[in-house]
Protein backbone atom coordinates (compact mmCIF):
# COMPACT_ATOMS: atom_id res chain seq x y z
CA UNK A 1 -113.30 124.85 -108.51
CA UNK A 2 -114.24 121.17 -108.34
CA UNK A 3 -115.22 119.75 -104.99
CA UNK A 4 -112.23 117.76 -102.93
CA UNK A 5 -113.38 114.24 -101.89
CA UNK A 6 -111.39 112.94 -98.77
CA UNK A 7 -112.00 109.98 -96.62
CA UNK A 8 -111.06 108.93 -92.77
CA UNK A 9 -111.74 106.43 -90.40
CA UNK A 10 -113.69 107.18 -87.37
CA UNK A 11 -113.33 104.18 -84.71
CA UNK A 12 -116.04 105.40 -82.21
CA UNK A 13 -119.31 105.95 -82.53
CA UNK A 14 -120.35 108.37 -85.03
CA UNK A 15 -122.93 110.31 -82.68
CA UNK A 16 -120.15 111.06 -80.57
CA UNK A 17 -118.11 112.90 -83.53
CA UNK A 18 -118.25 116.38 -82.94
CA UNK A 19 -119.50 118.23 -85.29
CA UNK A 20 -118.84 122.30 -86.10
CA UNK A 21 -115.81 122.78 -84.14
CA UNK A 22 -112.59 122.41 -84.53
CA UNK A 23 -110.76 119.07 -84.90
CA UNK A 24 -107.78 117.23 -85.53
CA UNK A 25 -107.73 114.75 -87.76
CA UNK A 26 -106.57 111.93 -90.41
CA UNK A 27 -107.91 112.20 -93.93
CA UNK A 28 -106.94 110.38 -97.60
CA UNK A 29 -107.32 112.65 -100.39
CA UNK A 30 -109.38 110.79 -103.01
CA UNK A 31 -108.96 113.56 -105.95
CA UNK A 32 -105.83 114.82 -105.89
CA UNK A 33 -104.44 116.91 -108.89
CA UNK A 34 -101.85 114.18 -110.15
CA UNK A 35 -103.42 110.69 -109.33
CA UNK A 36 -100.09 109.24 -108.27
CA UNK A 37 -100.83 111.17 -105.07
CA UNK A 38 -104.58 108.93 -104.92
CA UNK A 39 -104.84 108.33 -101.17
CA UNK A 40 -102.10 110.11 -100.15
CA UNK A 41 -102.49 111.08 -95.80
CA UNK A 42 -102.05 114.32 -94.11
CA UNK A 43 -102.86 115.11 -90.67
CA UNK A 44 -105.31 118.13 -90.31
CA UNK A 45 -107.45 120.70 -88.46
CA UNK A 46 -110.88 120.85 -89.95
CA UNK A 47 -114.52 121.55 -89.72
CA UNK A 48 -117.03 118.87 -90.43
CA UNK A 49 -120.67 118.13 -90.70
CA UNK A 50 -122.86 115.25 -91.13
CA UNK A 51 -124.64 117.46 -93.81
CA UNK A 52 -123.42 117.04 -97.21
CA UNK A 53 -123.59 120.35 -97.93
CA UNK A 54 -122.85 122.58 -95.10
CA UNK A 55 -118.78 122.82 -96.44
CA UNK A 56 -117.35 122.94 -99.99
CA UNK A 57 -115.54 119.34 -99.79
CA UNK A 58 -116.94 115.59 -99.16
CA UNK A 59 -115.65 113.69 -96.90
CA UNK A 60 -116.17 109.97 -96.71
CA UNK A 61 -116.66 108.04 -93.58
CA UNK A 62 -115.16 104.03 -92.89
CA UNK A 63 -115.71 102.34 -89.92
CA UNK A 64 -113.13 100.63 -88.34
CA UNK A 65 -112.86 97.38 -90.69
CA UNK A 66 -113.51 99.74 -93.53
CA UNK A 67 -116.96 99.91 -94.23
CA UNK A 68 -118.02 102.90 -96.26
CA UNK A 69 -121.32 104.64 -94.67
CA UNK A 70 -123.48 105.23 -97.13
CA UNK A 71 -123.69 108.94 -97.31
CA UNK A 72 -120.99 111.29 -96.63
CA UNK A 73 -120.40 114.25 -95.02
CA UNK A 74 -118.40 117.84 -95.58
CA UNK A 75 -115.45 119.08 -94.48
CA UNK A 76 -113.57 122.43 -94.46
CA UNK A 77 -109.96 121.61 -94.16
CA UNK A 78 -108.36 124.25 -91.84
CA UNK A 79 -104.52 123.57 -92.13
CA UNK A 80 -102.00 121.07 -92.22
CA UNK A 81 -100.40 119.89 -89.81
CA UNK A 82 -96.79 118.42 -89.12
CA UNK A 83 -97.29 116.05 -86.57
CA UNK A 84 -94.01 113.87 -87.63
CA UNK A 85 -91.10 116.01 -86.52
CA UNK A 86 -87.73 115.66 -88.15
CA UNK A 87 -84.79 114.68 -85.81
């Protein structure tokens, strides 16, 4: 199985993103199956790590303007989550 590549924005700084537990948050898939769905959000619960290789899939880190960092980090995406109820 190929590895996922995701990215998110982190708006604090990045020593004070926990790492290893469990988290909530915003992520872009960057490789999805069909690339109409390039970019494409979902809300999540996931694992990450500031080492590339401690989970399966990449995840890219932007700053708040959208500055790519220059190495990224892994993720292990937990579930999906429905945060925008229907009325």
């Amino acid at each position: 199985m190929a590895k996922k590549e995701y990215d998110t924005f982190v708006l604090t700084d990045l020593a004070l993103v926990p790492e290893e537990q469990e988290l909530e948050l915003i992520v872009r898939d960057r490789t999805p199956e069909d690339r109409r769905y390039k970019y494409r959000s979902a809300y999540v619960t996931a694992l990450i790590s500031k080492s590339e290789s401690k989970y399966a899939d990449r995840l890219w880190i932007r700053l708040g303007r959208g500055q790519l960092q220059e190495k990224p980090w892994s993720i292990k995406i937990l579930k999906e989550l429905n945060k925008l109820e229907k009325e």
